[in-house]
Protein backbone atom coordinates (compact mmCIF):
# COMPACT_ATOMS: atom_id res chain seq x y z
CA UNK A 1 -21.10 -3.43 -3.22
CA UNK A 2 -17.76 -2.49 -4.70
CA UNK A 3 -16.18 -3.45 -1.08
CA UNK A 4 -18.27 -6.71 -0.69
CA UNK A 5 -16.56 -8.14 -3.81
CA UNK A 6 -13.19 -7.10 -3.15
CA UNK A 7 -13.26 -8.76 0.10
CA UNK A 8 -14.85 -12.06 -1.65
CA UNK A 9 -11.65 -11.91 -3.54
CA UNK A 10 -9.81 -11.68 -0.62
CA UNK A 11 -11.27 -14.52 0.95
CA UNK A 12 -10.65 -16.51 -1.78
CA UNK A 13 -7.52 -15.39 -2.60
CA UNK A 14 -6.31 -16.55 0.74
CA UNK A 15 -7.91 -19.98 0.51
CA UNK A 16 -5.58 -23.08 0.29
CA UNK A 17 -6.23 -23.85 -3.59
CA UNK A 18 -4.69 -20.18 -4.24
CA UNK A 19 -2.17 -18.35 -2.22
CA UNK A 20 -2.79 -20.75 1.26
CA UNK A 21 -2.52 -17.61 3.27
CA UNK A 22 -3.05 -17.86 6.76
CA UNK A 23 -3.00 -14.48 7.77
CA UNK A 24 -4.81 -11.31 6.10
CA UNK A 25 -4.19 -7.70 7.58
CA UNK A 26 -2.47 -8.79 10.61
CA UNK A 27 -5.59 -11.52 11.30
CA UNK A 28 -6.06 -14.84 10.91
CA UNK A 29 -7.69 -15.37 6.98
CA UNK A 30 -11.20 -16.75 7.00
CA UNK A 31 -10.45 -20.41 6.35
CA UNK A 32 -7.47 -20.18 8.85
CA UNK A 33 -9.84 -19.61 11.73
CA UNK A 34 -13.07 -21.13 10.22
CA UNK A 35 -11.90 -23.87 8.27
CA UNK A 36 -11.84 -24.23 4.11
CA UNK A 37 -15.40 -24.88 3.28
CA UNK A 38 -16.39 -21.49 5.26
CA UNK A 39 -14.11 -19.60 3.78
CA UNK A 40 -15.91 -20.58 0.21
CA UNK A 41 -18.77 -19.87 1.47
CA UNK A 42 -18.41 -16.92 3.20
CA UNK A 43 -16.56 -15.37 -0.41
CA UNK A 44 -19.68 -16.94 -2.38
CA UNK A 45 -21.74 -15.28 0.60
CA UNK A 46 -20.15 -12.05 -0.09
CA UNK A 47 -19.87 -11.88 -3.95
CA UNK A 48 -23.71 -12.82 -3.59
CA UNK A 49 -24.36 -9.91 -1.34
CA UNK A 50 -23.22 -6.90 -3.80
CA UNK A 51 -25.20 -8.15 -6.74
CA UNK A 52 -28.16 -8.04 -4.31
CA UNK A 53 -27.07 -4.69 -3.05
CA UNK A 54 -26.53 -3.67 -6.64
CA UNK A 55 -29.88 -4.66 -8.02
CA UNK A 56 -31.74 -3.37 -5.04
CA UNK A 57 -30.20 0.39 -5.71
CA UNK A 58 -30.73 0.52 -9.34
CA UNK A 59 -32.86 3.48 -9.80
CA UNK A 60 -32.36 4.17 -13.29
CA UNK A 61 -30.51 2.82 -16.55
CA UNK A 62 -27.20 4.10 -15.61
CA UNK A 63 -27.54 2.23 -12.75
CA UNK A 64 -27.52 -0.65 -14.35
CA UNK A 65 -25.08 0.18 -16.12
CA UNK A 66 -22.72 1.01 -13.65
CA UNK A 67 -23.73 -2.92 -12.04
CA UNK A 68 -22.85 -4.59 -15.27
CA UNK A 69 -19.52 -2.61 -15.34
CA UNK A 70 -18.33 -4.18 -12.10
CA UNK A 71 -20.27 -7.47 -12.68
CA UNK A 72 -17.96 -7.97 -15.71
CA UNK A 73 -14.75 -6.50 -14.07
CA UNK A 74 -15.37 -9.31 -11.41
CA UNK A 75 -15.89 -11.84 -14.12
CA UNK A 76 -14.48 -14.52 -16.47
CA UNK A 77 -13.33 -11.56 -18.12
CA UNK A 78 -11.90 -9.62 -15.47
CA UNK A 79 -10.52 -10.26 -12.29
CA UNK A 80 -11.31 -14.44 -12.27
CA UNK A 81 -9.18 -14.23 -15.56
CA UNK A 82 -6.35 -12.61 -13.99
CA UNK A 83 -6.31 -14.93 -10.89
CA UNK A 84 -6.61 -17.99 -13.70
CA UNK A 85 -3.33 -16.54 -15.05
CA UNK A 86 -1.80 -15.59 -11.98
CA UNK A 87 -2.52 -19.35 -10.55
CA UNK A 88 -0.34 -20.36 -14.71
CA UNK A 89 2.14 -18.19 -13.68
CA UNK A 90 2.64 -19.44 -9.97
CA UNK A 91 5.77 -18.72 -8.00
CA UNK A 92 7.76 -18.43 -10.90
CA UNK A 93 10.12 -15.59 -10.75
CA UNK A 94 11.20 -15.43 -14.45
CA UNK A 95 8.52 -13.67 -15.77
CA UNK A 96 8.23 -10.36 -18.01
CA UNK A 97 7.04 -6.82 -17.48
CA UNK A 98 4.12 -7.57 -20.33
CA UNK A 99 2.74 -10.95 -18.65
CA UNK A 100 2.65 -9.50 -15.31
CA UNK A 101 0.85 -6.51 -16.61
CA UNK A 102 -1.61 -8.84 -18.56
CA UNK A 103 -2.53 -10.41 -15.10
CA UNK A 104 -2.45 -7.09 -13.38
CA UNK A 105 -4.87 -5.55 -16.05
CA UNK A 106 -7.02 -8.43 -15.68
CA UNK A 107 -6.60 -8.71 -11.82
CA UNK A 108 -6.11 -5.41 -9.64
CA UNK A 109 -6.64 -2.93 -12.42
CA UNK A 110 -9.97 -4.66 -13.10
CA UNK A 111 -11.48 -3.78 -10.16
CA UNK A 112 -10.52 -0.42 -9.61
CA UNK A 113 -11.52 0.52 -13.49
CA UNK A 114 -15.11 -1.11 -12.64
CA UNK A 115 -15.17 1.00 -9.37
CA UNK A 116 -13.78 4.39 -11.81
CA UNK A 117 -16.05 3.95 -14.39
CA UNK A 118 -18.98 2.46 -12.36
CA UNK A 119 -19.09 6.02 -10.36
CA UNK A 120 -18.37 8.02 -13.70
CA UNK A 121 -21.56 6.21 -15.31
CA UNK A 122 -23.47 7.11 -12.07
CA UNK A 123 -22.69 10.46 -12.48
CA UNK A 124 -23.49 10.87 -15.88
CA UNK A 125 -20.22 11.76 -17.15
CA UNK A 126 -19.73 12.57 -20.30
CA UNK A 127 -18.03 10.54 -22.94
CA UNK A 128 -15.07 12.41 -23.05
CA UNK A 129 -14.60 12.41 -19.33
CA UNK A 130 -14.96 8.75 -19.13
CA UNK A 131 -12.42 7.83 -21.07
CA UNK A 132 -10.17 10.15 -19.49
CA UNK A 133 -11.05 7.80 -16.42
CA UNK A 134 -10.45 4.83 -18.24
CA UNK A 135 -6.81 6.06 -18.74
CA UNK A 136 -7.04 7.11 -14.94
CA UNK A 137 -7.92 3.74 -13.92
CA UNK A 138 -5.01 1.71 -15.84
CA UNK A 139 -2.18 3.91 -14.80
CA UNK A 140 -3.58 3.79 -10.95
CA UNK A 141 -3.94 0.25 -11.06
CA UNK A 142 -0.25 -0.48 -12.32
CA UNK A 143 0.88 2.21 -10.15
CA UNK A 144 -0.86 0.55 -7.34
CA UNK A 145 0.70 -2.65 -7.47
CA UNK A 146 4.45 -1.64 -8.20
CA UNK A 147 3.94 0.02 -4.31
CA UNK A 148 2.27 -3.08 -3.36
CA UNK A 149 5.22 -4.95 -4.86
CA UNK A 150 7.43 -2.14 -2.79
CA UNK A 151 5.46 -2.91 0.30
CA UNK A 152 5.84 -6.74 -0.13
CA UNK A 153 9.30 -6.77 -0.07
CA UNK A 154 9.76 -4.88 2.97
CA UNK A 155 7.50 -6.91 5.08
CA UNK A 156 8.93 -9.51 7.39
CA UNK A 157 7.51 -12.70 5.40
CA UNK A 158 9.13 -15.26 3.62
CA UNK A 159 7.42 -15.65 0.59
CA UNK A 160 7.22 -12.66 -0.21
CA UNK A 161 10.64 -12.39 -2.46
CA UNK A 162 9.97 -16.03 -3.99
CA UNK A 163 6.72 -14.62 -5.99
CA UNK A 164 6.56 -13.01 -9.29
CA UNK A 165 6.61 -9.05 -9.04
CA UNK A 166 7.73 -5.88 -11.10
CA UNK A 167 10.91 -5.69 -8.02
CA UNK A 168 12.06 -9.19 -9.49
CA UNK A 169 10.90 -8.80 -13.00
CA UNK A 170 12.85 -5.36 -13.32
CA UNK A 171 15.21 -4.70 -10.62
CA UNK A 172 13.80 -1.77 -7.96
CA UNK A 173 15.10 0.93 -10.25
CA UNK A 174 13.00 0.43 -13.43
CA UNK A 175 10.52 -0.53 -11.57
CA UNK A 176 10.28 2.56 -9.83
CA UNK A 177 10.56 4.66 -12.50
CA UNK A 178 7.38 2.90 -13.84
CA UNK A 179 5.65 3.68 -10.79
CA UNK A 180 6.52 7.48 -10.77
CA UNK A 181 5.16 7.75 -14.50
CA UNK A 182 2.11 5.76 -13.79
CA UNK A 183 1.32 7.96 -10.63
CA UNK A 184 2.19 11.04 -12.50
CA UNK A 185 -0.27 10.34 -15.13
CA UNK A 186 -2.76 9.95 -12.68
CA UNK A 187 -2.08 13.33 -11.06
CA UNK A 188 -1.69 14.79 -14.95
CA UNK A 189 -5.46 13.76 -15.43
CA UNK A 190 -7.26 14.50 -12.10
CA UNK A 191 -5.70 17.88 -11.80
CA UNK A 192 -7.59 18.95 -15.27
CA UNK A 193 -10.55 18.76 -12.37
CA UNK A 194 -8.47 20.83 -9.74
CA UNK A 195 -6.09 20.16 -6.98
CA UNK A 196 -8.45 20.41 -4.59
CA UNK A 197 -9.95 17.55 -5.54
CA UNK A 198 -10.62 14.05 -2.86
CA UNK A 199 -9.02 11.82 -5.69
CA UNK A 200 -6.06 14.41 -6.37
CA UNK A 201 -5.39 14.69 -2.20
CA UNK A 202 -5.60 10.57 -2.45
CA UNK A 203 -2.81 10.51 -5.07
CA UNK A 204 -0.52 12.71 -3.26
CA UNK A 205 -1.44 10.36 0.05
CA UNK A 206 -1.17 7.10 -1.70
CA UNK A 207 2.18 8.28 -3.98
């Protein structure tokens, strides 16, 4: 379900009205190949999809829980909002560290804190340990998108330098000392659960 509305995002994040992307992982994007009004409908199609998935798995209260978690991160709240500010923002490249955070928080971070928390709810974490995941899930998303920003700027696209990132907004340096403290905060908190751990071996992967 998770998956179903990040690529819904995608789809529409591609779409003429937003970033007019024409490619998406190396492919043509959905409404390159298929033409605008699919590529709507194909995101509404997906977005549609997890709910279904969602309310068809519920088995218990934290279940539905865990669905109104991401439900929300997806939202007017969440990661709509952040796209709504993003969109404000546009290809403007004077823009602070704290506004492109706000839209990060709001945007990327959303998602992958209603993913964190979603599977802590399932798993009937306890208080504490949930809002050590909280804190988990902001510094991964930041840290996330300072090497996405790293990645951008080293692909072979033009645009890529004319948008608003933490590389413009801070100068590679600062920026990448943000991204080491984020990352190391992550690896602070997940080794409490042992180094062994999938989401420790991801952080060493991903960082």
């Amino acid at each position: 379900a998770i998956e179903l509305i990040h690529a819904y995002s995608l789809v529409h994040d591609d779409l003429p009205a937003m970033d007019n992307a024409d490619t998406r992982r190396g492919q043509p994007s959905c409404h390159a190949k298929y033409g605008e009004a699919m590529g709507i409908l194909c995101g509404d199609a997906l977005m549609n999809s997890a709910y279904e998935l969602m309310l068809n798995s519920c088995v218990d209260s934290d279940c539905v829980n865990a669905a109104k978690i991401l439900a929300e991160s997806a939202g007017s709240e969440g990661m709509i909002s952040g796209q709504v500010k993003d969109l404000k923002v546009g290809s403007s490249l004077d823009v602070s560290k704290d506004v492109l955070i706000d839209i990060i928080e709001q945007k990327t971070m959303a998602i992958i804190k209603g993913s964190i928390i979603a599977g802590a709810i399932i798993a009937k974490s306890s208080s504490g340990i949930i809002e050590k995941m909280d804190k988990f899930a902001y510094s991964l998303g930041l840290a996330f998108q300072i090497r996405d920003d790293f990645e951008d700027i080293t692909e072979d696209t033009s645009d890529n330098n004319d948008s608003p990132n933490f590389i413009n907004s801070m100068g590679e340096t600062r920026a990448k000392e943000l991204l080491d403290f984020h990352a190391n905060s992550c690896k602070k908190i997940i080794s409490e659960f042992g180094k062994d751990s999938f989401l420790y071996k991801f952080l060493e992967f991903l960082f």
